[in-house]
C-alpha atoms as a PDB file:
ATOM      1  CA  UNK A   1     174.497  89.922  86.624  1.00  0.00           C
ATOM      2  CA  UNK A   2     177.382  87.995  85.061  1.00  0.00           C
ATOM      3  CA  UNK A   3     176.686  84.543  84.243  1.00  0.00           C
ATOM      4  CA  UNK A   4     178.687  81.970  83.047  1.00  0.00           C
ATOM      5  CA  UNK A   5     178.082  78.383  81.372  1.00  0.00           C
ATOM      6  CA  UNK A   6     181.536  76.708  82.078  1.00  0.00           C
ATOM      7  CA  UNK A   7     181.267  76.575  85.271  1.00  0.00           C
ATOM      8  CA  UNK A   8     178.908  75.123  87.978  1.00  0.00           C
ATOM      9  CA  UNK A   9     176.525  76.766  89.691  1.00  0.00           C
ATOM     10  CA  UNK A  10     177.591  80.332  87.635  1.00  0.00           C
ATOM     11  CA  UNK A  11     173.334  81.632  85.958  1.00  0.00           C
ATOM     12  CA  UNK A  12     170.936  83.659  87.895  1.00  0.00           C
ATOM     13  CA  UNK A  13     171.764  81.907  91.487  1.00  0.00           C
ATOM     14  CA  UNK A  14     174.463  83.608  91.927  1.00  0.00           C
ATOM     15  CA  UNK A  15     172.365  86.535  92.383  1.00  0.00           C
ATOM     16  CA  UNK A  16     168.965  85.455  94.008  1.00  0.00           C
ATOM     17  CA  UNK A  17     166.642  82.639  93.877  1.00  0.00           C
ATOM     18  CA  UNK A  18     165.610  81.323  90.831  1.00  0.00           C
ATOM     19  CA  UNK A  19     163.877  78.368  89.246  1.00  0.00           C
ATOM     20  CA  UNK A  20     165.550  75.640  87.420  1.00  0.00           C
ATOM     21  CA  UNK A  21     167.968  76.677  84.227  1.00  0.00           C
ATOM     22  CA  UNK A  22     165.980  75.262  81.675  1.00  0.00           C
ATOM     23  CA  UNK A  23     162.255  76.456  83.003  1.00  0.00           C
ATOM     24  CA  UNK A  24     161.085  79.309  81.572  1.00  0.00           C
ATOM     25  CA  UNK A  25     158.886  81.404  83.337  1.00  0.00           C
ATOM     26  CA  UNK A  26     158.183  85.218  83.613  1.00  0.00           C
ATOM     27  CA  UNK A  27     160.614  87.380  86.008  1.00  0.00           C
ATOM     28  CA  UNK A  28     159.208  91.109  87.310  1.00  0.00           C
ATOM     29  CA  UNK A  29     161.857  93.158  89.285  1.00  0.00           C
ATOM     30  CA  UNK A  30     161.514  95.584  91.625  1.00  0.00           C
ATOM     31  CA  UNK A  31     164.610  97.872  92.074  1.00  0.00           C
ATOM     32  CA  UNK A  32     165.368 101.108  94.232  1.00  0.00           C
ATOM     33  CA  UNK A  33     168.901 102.775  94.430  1.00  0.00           C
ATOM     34  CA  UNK A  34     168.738 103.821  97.962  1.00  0.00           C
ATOM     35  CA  UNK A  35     171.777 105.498 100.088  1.00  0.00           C
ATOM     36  CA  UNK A  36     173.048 107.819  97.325  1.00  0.00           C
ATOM     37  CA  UNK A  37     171.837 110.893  95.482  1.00  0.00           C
ATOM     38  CA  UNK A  38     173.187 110.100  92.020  1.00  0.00           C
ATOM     39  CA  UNK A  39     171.378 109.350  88.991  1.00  0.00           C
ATOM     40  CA  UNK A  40     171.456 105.510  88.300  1.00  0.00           C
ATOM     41  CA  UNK A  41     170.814 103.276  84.876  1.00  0.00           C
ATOM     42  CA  UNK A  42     169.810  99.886  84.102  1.00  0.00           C
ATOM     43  CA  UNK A  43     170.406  98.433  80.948  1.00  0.00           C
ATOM     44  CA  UNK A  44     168.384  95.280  80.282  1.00  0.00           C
ATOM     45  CA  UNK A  45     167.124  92.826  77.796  1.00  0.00           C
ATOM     46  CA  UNK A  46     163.493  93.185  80.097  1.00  0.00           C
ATOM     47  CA  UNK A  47     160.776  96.036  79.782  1.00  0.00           C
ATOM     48  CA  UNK A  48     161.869  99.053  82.261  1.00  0.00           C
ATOM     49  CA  UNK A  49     160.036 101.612  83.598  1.00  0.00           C
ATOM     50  CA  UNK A  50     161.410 104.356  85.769  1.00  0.00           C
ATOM     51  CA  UNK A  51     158.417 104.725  88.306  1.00  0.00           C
ATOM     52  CA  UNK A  52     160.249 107.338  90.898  1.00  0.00           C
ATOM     53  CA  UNK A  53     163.833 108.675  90.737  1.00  0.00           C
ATOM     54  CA  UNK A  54     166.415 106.063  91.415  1.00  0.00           C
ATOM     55  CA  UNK A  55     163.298 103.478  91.267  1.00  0.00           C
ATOM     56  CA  UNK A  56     162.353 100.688  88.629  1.00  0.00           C
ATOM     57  CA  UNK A  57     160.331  97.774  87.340  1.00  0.00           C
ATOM     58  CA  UNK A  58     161.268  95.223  84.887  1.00  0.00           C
ATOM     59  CA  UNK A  59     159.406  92.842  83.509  1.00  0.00           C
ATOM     60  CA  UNK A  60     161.391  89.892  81.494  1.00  0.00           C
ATOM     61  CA  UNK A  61     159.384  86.999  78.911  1.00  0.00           C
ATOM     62  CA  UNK A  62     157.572  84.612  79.804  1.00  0.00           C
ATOM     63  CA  UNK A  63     159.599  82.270  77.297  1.00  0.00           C
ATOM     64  CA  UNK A  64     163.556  83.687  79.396  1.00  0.00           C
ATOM     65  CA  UNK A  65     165.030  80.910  81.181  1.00  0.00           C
ATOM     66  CA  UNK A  66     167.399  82.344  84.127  1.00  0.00           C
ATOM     67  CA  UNK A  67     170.375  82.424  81.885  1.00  0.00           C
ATOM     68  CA  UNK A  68     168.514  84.380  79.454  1.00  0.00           C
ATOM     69  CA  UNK A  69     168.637  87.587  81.629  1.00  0.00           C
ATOM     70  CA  UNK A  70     170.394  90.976  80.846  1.00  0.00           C
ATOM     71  CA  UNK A  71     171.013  93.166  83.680  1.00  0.00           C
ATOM     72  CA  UNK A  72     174.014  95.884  84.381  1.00  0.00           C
ATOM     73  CA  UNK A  73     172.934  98.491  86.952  1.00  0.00           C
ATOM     74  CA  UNK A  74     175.066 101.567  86.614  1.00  0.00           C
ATOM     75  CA  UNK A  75     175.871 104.973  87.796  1.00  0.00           C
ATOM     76  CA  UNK A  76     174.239 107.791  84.429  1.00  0.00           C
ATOM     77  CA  UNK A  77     177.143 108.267  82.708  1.00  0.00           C
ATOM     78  CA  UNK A  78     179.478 105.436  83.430  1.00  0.00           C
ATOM     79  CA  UNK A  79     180.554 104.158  80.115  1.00  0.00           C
ATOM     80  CA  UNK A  80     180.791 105.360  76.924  1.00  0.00           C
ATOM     81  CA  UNK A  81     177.477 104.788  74.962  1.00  0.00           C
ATOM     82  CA  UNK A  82     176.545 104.501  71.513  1.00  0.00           C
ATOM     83  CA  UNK A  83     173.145 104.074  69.898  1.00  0.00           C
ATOM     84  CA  UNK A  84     171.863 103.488  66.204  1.00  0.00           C
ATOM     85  CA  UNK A  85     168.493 101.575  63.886  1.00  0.00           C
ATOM     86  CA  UNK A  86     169.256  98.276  62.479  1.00  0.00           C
ATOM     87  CA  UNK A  87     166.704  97.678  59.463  1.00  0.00           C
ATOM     88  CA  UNK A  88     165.539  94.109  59.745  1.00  0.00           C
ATOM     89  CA  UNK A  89     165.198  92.344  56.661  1.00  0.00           C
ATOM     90  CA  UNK A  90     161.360  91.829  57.127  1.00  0.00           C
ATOM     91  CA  UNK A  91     161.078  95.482  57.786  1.00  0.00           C
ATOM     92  CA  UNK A  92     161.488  96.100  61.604  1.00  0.00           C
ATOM     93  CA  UNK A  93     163.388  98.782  62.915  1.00  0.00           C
ATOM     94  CA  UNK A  94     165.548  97.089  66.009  1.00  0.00           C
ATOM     95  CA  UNK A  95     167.510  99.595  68.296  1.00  0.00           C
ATOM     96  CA  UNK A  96     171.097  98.382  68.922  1.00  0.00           C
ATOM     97  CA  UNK A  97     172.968  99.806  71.974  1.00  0.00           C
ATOM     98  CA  UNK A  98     176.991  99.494  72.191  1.00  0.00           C
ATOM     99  CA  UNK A  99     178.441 100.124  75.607  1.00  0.00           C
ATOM    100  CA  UNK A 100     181.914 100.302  77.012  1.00  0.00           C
ATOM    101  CA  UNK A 101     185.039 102.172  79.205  1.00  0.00           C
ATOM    102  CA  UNK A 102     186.560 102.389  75.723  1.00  0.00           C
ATOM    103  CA  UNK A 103     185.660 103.865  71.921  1.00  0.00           C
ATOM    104  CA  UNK A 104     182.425 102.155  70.848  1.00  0.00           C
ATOM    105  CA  UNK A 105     182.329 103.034  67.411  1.00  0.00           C
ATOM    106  CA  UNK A 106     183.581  99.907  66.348  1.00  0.00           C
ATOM    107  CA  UNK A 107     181.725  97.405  68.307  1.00  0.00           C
ATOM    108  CA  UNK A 108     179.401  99.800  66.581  1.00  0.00           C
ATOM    109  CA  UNK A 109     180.271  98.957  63.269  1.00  0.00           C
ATOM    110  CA  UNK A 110     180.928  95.141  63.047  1.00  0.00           C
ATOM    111  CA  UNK A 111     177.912  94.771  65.090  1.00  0.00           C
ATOM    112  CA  UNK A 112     175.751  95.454  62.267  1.00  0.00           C
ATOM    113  CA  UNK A 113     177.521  93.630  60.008  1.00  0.00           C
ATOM    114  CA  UNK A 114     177.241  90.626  62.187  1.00  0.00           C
ATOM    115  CA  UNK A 115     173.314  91.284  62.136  1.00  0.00           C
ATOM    116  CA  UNK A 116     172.976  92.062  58.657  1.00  0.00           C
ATOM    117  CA  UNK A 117     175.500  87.991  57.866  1.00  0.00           C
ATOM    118  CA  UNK A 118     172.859  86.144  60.430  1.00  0.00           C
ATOM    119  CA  UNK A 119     170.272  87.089  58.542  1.00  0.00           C
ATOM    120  CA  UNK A 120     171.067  85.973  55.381  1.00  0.00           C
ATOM    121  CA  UNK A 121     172.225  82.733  56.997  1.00  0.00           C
ATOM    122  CA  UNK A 122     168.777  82.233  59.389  1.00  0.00           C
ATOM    123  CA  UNK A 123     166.478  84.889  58.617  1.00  0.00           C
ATOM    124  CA  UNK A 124     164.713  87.707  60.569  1.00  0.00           C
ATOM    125  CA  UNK A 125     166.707  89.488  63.760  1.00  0.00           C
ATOM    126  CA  UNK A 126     165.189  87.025  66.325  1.00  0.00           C
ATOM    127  CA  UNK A 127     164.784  89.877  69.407  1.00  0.00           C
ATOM    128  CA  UNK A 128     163.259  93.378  69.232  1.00  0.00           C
ATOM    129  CA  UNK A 129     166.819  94.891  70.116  1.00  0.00           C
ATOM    130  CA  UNK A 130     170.455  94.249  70.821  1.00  0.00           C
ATOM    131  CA  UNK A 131     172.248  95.446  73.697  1.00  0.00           C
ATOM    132  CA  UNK A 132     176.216  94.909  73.245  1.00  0.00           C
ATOM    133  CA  UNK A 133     178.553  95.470  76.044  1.00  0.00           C
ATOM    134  CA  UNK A 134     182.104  95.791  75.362  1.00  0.00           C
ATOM    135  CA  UNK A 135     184.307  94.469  77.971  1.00  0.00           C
ATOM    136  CA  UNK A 136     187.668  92.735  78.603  1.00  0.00           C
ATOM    137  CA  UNK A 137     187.919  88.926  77.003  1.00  0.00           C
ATOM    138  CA  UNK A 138     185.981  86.512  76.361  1.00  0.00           C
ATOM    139  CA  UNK A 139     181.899  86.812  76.352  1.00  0.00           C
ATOM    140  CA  UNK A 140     178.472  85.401  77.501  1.00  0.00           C
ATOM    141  CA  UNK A 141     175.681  85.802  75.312  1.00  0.00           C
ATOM    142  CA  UNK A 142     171.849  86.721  77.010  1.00  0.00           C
ATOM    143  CA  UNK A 143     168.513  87.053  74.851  1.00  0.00           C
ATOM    144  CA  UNK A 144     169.427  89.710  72.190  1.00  0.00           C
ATOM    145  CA  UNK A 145     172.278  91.425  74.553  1.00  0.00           C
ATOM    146  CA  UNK A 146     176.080  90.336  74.896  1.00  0.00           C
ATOM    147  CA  UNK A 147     178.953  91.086  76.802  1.00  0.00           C
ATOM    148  CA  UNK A 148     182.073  90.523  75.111  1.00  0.00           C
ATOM    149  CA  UNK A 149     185.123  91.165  73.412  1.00  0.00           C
ATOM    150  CA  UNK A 150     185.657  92.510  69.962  1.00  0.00           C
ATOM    151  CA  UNK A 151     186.739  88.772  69.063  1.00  0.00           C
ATOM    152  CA  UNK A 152     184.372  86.961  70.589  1.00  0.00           C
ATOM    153  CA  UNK A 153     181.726  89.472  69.539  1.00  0.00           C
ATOM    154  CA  UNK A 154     180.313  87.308  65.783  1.00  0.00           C
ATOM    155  CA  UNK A 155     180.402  83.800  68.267  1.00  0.00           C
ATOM    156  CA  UNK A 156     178.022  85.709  70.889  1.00  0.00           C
ATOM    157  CA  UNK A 157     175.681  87.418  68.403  1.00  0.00           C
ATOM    158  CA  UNK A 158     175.332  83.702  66.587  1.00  0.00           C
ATOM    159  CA  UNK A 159     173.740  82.625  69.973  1.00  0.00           C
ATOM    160  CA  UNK A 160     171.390  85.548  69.568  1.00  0.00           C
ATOM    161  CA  UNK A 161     169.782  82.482  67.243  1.00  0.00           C
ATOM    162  CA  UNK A 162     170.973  79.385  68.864  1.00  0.00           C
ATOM    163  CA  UNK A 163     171.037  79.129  72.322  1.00  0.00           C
ATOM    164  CA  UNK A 164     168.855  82.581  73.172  1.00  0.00           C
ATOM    165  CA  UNK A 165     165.796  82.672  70.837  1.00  0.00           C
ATOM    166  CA  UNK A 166     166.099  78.502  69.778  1.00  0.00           C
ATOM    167  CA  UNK A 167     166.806  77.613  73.610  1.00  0.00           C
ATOM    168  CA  UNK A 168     168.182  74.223  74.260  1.00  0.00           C
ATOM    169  CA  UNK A 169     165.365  71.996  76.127  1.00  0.00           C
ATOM    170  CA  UNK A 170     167.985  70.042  78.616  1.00  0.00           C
ATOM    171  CA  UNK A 171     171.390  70.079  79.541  1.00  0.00           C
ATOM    172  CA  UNK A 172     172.718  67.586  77.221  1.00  0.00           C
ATOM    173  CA  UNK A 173     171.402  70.140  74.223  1.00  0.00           C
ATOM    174  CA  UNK A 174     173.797  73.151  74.872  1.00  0.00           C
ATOM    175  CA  UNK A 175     176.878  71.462  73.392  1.00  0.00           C
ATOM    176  CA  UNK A 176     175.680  72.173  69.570  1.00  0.00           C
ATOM    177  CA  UNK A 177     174.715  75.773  70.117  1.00  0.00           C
ATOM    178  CA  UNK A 178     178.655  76.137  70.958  1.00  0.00           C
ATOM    179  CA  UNK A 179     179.456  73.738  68.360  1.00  0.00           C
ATOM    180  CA  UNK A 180     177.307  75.685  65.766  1.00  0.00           C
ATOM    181  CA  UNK A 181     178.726  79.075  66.842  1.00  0.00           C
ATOM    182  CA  UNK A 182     182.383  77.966  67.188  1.00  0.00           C
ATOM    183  CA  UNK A 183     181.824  76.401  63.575  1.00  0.00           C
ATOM    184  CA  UNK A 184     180.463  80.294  62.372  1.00  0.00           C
ATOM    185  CA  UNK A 185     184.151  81.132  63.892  1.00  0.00           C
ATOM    186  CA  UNK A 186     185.816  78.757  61.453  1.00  0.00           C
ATOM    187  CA  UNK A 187     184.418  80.179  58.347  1.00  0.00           C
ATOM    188  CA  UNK A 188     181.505  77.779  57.743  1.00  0.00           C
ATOM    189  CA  UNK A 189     184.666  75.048  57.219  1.00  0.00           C
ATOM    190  CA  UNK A 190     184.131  71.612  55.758  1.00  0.00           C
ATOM    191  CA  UNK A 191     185.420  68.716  57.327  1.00  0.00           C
ATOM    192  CA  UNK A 192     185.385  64.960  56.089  1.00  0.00           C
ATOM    193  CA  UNK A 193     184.279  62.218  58.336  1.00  0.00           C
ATOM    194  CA  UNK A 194     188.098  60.931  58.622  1.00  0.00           C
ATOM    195  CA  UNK A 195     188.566  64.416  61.061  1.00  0.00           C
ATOM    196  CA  UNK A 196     186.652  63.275  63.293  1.00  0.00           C
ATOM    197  CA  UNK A 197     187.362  62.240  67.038  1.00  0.00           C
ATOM    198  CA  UNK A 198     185.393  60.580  69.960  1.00  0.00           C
ATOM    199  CA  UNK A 199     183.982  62.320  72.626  1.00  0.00           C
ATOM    200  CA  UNK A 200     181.443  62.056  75.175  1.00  0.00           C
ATOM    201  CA  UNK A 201     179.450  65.622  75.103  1.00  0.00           C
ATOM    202  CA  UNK A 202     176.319  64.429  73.620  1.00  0.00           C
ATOM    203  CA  UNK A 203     175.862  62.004  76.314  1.00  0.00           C
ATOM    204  CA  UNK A 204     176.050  63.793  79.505  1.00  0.00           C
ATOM    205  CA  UNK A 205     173.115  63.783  81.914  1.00  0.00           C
ATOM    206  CA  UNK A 206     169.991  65.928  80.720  1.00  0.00           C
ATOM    207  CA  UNK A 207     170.698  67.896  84.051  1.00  0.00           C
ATOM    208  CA  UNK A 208     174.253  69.047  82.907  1.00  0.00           C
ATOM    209  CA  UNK A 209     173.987  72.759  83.214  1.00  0.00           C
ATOM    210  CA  UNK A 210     177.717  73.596  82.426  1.00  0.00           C
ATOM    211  CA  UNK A 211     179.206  73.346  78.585  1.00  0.00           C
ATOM    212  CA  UNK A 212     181.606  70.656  77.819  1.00  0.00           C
ATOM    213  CA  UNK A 213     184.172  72.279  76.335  1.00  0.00           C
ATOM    214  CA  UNK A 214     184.676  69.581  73.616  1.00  0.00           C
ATOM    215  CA  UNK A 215     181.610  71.649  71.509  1.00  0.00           C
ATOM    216  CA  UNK A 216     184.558  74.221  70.549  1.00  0.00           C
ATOM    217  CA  UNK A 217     186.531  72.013  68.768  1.00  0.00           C
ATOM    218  CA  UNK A 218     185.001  68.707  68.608  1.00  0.00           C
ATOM    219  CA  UNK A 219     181.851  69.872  68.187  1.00  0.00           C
ATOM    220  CA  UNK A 220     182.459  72.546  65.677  1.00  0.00           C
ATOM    221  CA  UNK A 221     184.558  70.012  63.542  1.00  0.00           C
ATOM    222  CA  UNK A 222     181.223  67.699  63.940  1.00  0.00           C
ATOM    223  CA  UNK A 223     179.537  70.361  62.442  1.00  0.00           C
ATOM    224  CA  UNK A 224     181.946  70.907  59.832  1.00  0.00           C
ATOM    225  CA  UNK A 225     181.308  67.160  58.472  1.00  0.00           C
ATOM    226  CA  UNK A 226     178.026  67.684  58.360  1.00  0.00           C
ATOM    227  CA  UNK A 227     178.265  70.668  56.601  1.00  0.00           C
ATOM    228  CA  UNK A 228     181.022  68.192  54.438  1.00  0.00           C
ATOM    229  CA  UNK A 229     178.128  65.653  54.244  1.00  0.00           C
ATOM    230  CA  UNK A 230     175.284  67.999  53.049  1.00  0.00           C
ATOM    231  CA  UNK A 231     177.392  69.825  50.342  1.00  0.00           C
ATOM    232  CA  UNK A 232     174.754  68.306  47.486  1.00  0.00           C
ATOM    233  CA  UNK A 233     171.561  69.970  48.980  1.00  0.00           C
ATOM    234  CA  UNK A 234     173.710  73.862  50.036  1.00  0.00           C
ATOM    235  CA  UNK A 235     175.545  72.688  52.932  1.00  0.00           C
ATOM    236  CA  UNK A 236     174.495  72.621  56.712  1.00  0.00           C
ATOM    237  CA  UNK A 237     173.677  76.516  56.531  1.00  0.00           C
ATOM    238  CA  UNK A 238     170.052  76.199  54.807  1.00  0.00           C
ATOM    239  CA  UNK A 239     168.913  73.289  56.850  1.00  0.00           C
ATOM    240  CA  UNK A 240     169.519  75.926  59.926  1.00  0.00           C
ATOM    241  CA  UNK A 241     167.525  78.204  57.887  1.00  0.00           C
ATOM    242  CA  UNK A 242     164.945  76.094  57.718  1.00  0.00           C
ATOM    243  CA  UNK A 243     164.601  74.153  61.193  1.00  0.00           C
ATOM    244  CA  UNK A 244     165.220  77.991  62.885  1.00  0.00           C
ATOM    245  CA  UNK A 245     162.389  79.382  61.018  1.00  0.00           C
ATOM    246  CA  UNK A 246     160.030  76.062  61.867  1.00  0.00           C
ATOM    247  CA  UNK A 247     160.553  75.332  65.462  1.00  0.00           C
ATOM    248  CA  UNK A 248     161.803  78.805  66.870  1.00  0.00           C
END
């Protein structure tokens, strides 16, 4: 299920019914590969359990909104796969999965460098795992999974925090998880408040369900004054610390 945030209509109702984007509520799948003989996969950000061959059952959190959900049903053997341990910093052990048609070893690589940066900057690994799937341009981020390009790849994993595990309540909130990420993109930048220009995407309607594309530069340039503005006390950085580790 590929889902999409810049365009209308683009989550989890593309694919079935669903509730609401911003309820969350607890998904179970039933799934069964019927009308061919070979082996099938699923990978998912859900709890799977093969119950027959070519047969499964996922169960997804209680806390996953539809736009949280991970799902890429597959033929065994389709892509390239490869798997290693990510050491949390307080002590977990989180399996990370890298997927793709091409070499994964380094989606691999900067994956867990990406990891290791977001948690100095916000703490623990928010998700048990991290699924990453390596595909053409661009990328959509899901609760601990990804699919994405190598340079999108650092933006999608920074949602892993805001926007997947601190989930935005309405649809006039999902502009400064995109602001926040594309700021990550920029290097952390500073801006002063003389950079700044107008726009509208904090004051859409609270039932806005597609991303105003103004958080990518607007946004992250908002972001980067207030980063400007709260040099004295560390910068915007520790405050994300903080409010991540309070209300997530």
């Amino acid at each position: 299920f590929w889902m999409s945030d810049l365009s209308d209509r683009r989550f989890l109702e593309s694919y079935l019914p669903t509730n609401l984007e911003y309820d969350q509520y607890q998904i179970n799948f039933i799934i069964e590969i019927i009308g061919t003989e070979s082996e099938h996969k699923i990978r998912t950000n859900g709890n799977v359990v093969e119950t027959e061959r070519n047969k499964f059952q996922i169960t997804y959190p209680s806390h996953y909104t539809s736009s949280s959900l991970y799902f890429h049903l597959m033929e065994e053997n389709a892509f390239n796969e490869q798997k290693a341990t990510y050491k949390s910093i307080d002590g977990r052990e989180i399996p990370v999965t890298v997927y793709g048609s091409w070499s994964t070893s380094t989606f691999m690589e900067r994956s867990l460098k990406i990891m290791a940066e977001l948690e100095r900057d916000y703490g623990a690994w928010p998700h048990d795992f991290l699924i990453v799937y390596g595909a053409g341009s661009g990328g959509m981020e899901y609760a601990g999974a990804t699919r994405t390009s190598m340079r999108a790849l650092g933006h999608e994993l920074h949602h892993c925090y805001f926007a997947r595990s601190m989930m935005p309540s309405r649809g006039n909130n999902g502009w400064i998880d995109e602001a926040l990420a594309s700021w990550r993109d920029n290097g952390y930048n500073e801006r002063a408040v003389g950079s700044l220009t107008p726009s509208k995407m904090g004051a859409h309607s609270q039932y806005r369900r597609t991303t105003d594309r103004d958080a990518y530069s607007k946004g992250a340039r908002f972001m980067a004054y207030l980063n400007y503005d709260l040099k004295e006390k560390g910068g915007l950085r520790p405050f994300l610390k903080e409010y991540f580790a309070k209300y997530n």
